[in-house]
PDB file of N, CA and C in Angstrom:
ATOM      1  N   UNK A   1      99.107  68.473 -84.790  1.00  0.00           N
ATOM      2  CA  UNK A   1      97.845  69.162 -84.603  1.00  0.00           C
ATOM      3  C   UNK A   1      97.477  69.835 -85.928  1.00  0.00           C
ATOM      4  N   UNK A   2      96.324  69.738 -86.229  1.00  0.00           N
ATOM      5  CA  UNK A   2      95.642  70.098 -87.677  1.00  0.00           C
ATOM      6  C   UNK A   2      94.780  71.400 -86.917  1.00  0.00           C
ATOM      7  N   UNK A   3      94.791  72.416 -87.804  1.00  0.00           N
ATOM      8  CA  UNK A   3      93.584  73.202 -87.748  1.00  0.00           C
ATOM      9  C   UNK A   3      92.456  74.138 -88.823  1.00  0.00           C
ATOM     10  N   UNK A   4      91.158  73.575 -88.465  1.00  0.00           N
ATOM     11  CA  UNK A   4      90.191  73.649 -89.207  1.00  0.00           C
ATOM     12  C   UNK A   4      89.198  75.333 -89.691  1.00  0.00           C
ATOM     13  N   UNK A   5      89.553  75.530 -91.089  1.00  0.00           N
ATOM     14  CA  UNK A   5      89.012  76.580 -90.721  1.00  0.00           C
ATOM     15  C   UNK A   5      88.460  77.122 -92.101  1.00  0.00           C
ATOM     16  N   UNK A   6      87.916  78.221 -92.525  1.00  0.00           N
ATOM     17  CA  UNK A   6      87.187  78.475 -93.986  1.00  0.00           C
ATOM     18  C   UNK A   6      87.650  79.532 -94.784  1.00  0.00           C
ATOM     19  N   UNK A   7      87.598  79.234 -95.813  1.00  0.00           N
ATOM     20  CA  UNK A   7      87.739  80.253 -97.094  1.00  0.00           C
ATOM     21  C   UNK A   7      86.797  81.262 -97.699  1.00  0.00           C
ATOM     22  N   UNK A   8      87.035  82.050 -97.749  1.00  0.00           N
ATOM     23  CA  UNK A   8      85.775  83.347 -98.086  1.00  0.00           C
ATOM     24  C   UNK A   8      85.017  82.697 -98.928  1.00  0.00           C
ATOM     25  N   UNK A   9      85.192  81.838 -99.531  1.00  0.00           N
ATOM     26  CA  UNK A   9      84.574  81.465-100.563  1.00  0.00           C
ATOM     27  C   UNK A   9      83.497  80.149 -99.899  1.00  0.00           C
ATOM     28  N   UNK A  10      83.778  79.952 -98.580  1.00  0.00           N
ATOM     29  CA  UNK A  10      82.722  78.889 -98.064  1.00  0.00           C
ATOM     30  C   UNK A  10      83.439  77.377 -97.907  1.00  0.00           C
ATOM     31  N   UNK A  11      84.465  77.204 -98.305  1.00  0.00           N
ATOM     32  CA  UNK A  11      85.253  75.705 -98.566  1.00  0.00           C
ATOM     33  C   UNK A  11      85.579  75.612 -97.241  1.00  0.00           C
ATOM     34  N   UNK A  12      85.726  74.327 -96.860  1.00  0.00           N
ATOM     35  CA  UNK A  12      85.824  74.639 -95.337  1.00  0.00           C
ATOM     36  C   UNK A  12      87.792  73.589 -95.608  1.00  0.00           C
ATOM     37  N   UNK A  13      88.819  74.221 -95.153  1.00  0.00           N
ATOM     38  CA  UNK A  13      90.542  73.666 -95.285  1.00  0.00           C
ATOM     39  C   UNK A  13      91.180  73.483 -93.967  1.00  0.00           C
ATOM     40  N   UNK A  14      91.759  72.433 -93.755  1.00  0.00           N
ATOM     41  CA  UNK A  14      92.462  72.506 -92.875  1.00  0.00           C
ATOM     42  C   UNK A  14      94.294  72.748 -93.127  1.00  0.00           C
ATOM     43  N   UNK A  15      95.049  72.879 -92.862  1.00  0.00           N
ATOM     44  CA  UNK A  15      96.393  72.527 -92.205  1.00  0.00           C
ATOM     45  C   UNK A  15      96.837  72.655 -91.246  1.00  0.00           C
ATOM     46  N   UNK A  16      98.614  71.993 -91.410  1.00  0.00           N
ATOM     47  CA  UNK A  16      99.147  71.515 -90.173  1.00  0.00           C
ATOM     48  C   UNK A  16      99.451  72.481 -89.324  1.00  0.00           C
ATOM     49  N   UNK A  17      99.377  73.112 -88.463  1.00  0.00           N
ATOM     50  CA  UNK A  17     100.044  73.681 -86.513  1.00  0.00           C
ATOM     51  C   UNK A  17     101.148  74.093 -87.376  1.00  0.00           C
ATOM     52  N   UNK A  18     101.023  75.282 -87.443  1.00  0.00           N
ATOM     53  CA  UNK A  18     102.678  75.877 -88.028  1.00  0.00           C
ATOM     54  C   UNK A  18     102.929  76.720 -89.463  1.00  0.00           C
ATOM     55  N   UNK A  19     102.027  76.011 -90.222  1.00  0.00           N
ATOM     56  CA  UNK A  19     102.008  76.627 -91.630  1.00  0.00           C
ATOM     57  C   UNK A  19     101.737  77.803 -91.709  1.00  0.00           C
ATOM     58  N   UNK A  20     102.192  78.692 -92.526  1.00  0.00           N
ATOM     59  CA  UNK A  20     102.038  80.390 -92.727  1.00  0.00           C
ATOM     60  C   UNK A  20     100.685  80.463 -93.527  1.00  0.00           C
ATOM     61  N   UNK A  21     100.684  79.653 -95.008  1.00  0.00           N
ATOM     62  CA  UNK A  21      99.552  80.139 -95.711  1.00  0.00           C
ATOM     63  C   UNK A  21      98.844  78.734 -96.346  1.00  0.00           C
ATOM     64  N   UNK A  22      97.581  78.842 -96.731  1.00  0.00           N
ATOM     65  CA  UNK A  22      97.553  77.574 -97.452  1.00  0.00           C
ATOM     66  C   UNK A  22      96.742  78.194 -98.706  1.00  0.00           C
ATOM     67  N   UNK A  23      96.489  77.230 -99.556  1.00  0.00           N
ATOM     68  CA  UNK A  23      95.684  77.861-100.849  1.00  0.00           C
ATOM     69  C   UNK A  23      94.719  77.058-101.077  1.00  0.00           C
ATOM     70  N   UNK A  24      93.786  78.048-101.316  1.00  0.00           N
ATOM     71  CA  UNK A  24      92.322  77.117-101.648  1.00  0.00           C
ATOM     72  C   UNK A  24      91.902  76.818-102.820  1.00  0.00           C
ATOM     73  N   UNK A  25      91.395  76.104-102.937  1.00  0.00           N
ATOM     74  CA  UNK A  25      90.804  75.224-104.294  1.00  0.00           C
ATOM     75  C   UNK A  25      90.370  76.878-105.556  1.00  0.00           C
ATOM     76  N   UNK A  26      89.637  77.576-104.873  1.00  0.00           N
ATOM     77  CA  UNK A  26      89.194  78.521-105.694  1.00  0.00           C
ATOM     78  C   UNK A  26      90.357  79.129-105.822  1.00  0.00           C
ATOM     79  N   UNK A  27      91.467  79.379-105.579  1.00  0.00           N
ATOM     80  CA  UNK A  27      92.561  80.561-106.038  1.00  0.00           C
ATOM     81  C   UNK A  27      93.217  81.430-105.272  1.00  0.00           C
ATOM     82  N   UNK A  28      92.357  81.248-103.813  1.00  0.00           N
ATOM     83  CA  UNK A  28      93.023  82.944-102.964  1.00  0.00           C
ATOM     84  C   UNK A  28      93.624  81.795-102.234  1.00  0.00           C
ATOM     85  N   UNK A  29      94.950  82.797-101.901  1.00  0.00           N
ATOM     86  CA  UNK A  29      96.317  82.011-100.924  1.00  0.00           C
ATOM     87  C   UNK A  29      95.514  82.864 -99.356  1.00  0.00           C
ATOM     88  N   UNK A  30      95.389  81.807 -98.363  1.00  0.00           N
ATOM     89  CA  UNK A  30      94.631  82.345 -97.221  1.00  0.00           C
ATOM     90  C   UNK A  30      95.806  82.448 -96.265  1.00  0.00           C
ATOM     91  N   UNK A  31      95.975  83.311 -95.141  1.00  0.00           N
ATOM     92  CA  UNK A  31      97.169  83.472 -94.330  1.00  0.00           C
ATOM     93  C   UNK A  31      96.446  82.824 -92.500  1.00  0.00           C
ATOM     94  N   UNK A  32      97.110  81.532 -92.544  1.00  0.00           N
ATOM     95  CA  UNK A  32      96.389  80.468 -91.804  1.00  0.00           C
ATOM     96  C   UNK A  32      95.979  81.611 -90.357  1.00  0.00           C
ATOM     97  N   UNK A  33      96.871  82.070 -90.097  1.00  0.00           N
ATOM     98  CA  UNK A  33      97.202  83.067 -88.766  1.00  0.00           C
ATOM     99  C   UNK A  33      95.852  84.154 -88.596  1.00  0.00           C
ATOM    100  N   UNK A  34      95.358  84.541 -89.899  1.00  0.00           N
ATOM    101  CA  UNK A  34      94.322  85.664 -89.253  1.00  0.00           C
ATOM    102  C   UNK A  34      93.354  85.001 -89.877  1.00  0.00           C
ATOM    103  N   UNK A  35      92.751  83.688 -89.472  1.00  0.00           N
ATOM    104  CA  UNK A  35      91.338  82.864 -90.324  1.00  0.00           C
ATOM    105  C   UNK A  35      90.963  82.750 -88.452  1.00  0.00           C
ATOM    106  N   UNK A  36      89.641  82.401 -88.784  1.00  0.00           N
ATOM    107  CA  UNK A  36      89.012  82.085 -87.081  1.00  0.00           C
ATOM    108  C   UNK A  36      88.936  80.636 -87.735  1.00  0.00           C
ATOM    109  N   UNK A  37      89.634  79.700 -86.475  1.00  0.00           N
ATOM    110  CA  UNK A  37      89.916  78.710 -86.329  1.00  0.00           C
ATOM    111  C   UNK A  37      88.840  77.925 -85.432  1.00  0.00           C
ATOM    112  N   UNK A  38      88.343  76.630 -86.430  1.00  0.00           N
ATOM    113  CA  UNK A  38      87.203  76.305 -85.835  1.00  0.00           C
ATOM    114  C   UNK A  38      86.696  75.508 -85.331  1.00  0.00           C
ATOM    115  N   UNK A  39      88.335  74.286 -85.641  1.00  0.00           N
ATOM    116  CA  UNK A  39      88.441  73.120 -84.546  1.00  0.00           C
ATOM    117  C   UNK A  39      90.061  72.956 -84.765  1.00  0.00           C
ATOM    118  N   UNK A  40      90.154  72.377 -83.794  1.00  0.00           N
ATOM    119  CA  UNK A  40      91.854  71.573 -83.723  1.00  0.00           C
ATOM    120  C   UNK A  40      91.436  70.176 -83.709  1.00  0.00           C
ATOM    121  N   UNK A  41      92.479  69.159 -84.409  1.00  0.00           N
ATOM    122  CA  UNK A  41      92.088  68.122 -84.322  1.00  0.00           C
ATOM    123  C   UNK A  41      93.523  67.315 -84.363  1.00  0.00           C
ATOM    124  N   UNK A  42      93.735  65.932 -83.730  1.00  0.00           N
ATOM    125  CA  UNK A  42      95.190  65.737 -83.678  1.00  0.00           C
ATOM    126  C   UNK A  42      95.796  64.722 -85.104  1.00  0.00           C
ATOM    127  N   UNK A  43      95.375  64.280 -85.933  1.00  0.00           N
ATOM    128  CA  UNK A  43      95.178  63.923 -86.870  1.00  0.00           C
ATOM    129  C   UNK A  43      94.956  64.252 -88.532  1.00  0.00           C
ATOM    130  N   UNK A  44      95.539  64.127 -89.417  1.00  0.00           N
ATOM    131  CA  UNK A  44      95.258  63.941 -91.041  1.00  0.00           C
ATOM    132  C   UNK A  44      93.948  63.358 -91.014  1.00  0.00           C
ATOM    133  N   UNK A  45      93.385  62.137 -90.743  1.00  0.00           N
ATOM    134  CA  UNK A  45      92.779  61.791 -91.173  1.00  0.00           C
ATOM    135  C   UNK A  45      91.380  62.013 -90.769  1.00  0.00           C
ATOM    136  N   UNK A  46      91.707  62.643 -89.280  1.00  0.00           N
ATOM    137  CA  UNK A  46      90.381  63.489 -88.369  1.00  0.00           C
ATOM    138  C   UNK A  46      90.006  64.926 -89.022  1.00  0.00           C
ATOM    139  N   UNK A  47      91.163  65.478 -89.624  1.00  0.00           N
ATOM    140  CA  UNK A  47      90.605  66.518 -90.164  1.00  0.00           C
ATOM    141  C   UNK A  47      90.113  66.351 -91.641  1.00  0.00           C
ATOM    142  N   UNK A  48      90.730  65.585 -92.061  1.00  0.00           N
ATOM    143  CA  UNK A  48      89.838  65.025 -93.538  1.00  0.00           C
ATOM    144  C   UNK A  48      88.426  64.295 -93.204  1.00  0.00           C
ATOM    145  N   UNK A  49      88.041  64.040 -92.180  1.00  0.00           N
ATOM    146  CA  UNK A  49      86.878  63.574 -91.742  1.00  0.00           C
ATOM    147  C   UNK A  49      85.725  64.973 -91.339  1.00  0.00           C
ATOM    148  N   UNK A  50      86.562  65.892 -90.673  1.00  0.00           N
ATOM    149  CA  UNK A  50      85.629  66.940 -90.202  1.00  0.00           C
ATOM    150  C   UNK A  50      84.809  67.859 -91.221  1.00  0.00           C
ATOM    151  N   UNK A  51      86.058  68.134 -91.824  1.00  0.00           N
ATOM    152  CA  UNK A  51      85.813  68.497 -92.977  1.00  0.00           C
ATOM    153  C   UNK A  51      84.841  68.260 -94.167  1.00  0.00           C
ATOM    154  N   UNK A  52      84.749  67.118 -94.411  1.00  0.00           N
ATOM    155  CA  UNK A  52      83.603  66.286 -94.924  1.00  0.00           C
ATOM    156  C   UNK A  52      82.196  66.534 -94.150  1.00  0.00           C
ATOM    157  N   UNK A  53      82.450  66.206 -92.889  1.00  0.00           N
ATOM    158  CA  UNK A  53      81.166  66.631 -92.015  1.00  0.00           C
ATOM    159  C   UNK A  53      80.806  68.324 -92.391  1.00  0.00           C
ATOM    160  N   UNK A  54      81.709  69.299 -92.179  1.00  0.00           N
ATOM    161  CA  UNK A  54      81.171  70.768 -92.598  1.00  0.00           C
ATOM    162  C   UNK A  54      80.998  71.006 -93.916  1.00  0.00           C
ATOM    163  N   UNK A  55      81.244  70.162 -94.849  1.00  0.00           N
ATOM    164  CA  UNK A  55      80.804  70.489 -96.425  1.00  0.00           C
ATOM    165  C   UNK A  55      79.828  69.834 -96.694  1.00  0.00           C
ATOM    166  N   UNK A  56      79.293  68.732 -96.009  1.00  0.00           N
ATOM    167  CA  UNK A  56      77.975  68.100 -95.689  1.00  0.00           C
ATOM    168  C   UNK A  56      77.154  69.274 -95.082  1.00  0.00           C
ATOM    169  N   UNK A  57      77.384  70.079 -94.700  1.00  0.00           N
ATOM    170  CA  UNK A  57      76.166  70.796 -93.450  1.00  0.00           C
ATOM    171  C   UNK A  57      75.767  72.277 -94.838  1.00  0.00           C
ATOM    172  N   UNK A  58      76.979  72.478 -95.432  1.00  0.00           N
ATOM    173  CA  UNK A  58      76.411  73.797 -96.211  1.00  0.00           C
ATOM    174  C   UNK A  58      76.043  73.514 -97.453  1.00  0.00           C
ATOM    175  N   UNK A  59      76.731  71.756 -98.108  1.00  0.00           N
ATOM    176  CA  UNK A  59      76.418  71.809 -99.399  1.00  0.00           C
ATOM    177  C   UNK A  59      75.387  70.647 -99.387  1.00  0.00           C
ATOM    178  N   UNK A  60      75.262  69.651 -98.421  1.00  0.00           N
ATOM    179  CA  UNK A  60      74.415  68.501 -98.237  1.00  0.00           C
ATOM    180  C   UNK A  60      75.656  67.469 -99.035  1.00  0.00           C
ATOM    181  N   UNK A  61      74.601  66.739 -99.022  1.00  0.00           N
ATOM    182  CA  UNK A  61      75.762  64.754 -99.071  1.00  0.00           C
ATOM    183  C   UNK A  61      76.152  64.713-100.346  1.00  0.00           C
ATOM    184  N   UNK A  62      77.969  64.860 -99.999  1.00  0.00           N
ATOM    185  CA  UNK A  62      79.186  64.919-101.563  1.00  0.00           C
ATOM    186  C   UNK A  62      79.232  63.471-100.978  1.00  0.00           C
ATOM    187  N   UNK A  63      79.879  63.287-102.636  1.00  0.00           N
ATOM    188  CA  UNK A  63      80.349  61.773-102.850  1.00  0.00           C
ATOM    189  C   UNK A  63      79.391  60.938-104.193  1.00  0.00           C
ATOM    190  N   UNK A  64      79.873  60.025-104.504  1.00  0.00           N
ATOM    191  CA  UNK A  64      79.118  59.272-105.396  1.00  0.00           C
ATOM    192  C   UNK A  64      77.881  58.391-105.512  1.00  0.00           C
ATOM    193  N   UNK A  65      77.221  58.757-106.714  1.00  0.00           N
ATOM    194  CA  UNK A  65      75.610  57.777-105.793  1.00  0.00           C
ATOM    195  C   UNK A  65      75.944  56.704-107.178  1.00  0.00           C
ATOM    196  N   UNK A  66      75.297  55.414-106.985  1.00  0.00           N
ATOM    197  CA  UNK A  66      75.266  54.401-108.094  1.00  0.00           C
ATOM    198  C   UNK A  66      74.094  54.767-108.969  1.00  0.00           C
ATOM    199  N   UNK A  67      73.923  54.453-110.193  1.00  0.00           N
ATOM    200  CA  UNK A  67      73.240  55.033-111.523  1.00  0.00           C
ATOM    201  C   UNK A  67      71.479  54.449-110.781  1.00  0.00           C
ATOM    202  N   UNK A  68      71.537  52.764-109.790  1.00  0.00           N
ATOM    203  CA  UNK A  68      70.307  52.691-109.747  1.00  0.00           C
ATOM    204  C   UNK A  68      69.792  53.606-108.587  1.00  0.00           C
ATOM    205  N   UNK A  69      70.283  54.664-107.920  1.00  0.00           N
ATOM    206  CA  UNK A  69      70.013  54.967-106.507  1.00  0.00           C
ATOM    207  C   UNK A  69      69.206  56.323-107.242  1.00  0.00           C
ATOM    208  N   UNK A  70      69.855  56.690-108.394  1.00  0.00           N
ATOM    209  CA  UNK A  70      69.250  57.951-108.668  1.00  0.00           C
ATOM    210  C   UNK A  70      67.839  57.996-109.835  1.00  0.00           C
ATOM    211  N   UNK A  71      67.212  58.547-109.928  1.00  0.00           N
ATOM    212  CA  UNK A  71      66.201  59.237-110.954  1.00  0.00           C
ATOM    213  C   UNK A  71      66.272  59.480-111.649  1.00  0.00           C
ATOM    214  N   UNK A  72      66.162  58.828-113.329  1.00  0.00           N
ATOM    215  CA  UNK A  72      66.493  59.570-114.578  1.00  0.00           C
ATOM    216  C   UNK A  72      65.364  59.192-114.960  1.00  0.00           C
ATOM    217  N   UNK A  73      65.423  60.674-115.994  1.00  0.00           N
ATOM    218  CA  UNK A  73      63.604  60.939-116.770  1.00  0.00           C
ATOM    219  C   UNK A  73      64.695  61.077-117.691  1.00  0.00           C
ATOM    220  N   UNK A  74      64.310  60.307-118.961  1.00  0.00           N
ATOM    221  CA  UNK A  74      65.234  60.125-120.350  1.00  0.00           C
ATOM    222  C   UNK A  74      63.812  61.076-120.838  1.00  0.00           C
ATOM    223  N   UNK A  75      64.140  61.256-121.734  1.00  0.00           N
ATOM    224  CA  UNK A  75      63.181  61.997-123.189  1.00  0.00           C
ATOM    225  C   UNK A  75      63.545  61.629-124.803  1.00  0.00           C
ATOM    226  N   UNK A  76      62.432  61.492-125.223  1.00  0.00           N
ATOM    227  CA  UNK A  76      63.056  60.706-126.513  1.00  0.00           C
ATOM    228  C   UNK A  76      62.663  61.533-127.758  1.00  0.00           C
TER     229      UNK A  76
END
């Protein structure tokens, strides 16, 4: 069992059912036990999925776009 939950800083982390602390990308070590927990999920790869879905909702669509999908205004 994975559980899903956020960093003051807005990152949304999961780990595994059991772990004491985990550390977030920005620097603060979070203590899994007093975070409000915001899904359970039974899976690695479900929570690497959810996750994606909640960093989609606050930051909009991560991931890579191809050079023709995007808009470049060159200047010369």
């Amino acid at each position: 069992m994975y559980l899903i939950f956020r960093c003051d800083c807005g990152r949304a982390l999961y780990a595994k059912e059991g772990v004491v602390t985990r550390k977030c990308v920005c620097g603060k070590t979070l203590k899994v036990k007093e975070r409000r927990i915001f899904k359970k999920v039974e899976t690695a790869e479900d929570a690497s999925y959810t996750i994606q879905l909640m960093q989609e909702e606050n930051y909009g669509k991560t991931g890579f776009m191809t050079a023709d999908s995007m808009k470049f205004h060159r200047r010369f």
